[in-house]
Protein backbone atom coordinates (compact mmCIF):
# COMPACT_ATOMS: atom_id res chain seq x y z
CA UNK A 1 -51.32 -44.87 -32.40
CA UNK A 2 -52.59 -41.95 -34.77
CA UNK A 3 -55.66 -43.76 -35.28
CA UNK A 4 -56.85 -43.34 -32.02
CA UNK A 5 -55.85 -40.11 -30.74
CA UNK A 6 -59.19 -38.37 -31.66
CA UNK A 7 -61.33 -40.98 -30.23
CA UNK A 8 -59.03 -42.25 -27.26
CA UNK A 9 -57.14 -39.11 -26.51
CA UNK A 10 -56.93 -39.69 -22.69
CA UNK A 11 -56.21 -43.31 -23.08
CA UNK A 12 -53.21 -42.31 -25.16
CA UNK A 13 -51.49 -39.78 -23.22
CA UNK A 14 -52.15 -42.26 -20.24
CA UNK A 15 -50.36 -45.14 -22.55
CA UNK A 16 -47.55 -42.96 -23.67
CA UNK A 17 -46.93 -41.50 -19.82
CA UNK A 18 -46.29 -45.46 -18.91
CA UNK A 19 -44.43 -46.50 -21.55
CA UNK A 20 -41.27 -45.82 -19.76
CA UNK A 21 -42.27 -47.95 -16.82
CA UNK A 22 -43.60 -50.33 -18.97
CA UNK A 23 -40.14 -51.24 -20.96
CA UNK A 24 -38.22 -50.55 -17.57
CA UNK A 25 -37.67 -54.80 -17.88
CA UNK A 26 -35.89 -54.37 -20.54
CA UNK A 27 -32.49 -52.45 -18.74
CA UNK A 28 -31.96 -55.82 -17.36
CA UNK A 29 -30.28 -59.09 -18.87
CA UNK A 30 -31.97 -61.13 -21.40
CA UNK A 31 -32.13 -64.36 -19.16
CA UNK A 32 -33.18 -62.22 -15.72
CA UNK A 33 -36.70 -60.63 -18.41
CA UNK A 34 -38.47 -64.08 -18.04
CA UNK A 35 -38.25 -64.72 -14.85
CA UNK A 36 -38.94 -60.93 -13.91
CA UNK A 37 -42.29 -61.51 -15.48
CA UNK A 38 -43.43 -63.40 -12.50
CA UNK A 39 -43.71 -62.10 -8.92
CA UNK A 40 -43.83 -65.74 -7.67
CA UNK A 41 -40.99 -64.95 -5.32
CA UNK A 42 -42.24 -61.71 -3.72
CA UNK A 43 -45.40 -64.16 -2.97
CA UNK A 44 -43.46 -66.70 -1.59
CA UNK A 45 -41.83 -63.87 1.00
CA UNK A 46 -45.65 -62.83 1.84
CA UNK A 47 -46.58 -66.73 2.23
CA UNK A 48 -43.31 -66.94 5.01
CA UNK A 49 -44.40 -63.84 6.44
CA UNK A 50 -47.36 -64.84 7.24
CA UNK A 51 -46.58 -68.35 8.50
CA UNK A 52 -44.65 -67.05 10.60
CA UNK A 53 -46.60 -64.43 12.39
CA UNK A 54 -49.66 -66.62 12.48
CA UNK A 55 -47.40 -68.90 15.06
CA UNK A 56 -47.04 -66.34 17.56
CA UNK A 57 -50.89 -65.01 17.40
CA UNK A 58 -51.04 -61.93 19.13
CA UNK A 59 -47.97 -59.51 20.07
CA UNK A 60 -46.93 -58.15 22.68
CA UNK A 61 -46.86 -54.54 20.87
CA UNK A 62 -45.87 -53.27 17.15
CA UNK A 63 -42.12 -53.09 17.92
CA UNK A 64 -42.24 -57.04 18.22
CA UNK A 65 -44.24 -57.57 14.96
CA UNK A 66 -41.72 -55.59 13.05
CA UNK A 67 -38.10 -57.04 14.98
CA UNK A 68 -39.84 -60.62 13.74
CA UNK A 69 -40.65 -59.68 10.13
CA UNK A 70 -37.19 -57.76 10.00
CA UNK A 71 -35.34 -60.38 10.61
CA UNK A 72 -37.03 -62.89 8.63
CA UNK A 73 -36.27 -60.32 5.52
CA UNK A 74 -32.86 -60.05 6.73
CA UNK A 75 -32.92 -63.89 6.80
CA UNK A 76 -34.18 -64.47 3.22
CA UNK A 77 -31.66 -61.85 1.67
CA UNK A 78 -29.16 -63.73 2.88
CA UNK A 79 -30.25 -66.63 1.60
CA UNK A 80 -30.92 -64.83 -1.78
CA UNK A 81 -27.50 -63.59 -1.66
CA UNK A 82 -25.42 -66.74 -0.92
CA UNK A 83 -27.43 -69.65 -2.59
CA UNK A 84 -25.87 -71.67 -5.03
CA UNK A 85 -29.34 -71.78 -7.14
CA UNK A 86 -30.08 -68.18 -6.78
CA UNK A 87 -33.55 -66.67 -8.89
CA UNK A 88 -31.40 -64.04 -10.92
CA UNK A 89 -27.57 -63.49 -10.42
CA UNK A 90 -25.55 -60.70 -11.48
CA UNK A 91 -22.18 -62.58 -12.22
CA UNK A 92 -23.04 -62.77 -15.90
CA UNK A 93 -24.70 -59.43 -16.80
CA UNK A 94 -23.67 -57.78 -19.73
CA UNK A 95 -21.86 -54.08 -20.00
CA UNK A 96 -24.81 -51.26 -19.62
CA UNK A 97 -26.21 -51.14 -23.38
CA UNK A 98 -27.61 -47.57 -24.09
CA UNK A 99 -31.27 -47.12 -23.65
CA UNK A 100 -31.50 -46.19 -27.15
CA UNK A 101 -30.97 -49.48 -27.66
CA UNK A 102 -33.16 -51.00 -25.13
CA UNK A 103 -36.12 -48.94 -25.63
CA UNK A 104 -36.53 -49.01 -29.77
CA UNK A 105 -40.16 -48.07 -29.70
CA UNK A 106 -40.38 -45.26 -27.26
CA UNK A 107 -38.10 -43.45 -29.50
CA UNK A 108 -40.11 -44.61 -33.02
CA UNK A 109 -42.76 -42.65 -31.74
């Protein structure tokens, strides 16, 4: 990082700002990191979302829109919540691990 903190100054302190949010994958459990690498699942919400609007066409007024995508987010929690096969489960998480630990190169800085 030295190298470029003449030449790239901006681009560093913009790097080292995000770091943090960056590495923020890495307070979860080892087998939850790979699949949080993908946001295939907040896609497939958006895909429902709009299948299911696009059936009713036109509403009656913005209170309708909103009771229909409310519930269908209600809906899919649920499902998230009580599915045998679920994307990431909690059941097998490990203790909280310091974020020393977690984040070795913010602090080798």
């Amino acid at each position: 990082m030295r190298q470029f903190q003449g030449r790239f100054a901006k681009a560093r302190e913009i790097f080292e700002a995000g770091i943090d949010d960056v590495l923020s994958y890495l307070h979860y459990p080892p087998p939850h990191r790979t699949r949080l690498s993908s946001n295939n699942p907040i896609e497939r919400l958006n895909q429902e979302i709009r299948r299911r609007t696009r059936v009713v066409g036109i509403f009656p007024h913005r209170g309708a829109c909103l009771r229909l995508i409310g519930m269908l987010l209600v809906e899919m929690h649920e499902d998230w919540l009580t599915d045998d096969k679920a994307y990431l489960t909690f059941d097998d998480a490990p203790a909280e691990e310091s974020p020393a630990k977690l984040v070795p190169m913010a602090a080798a800085q």
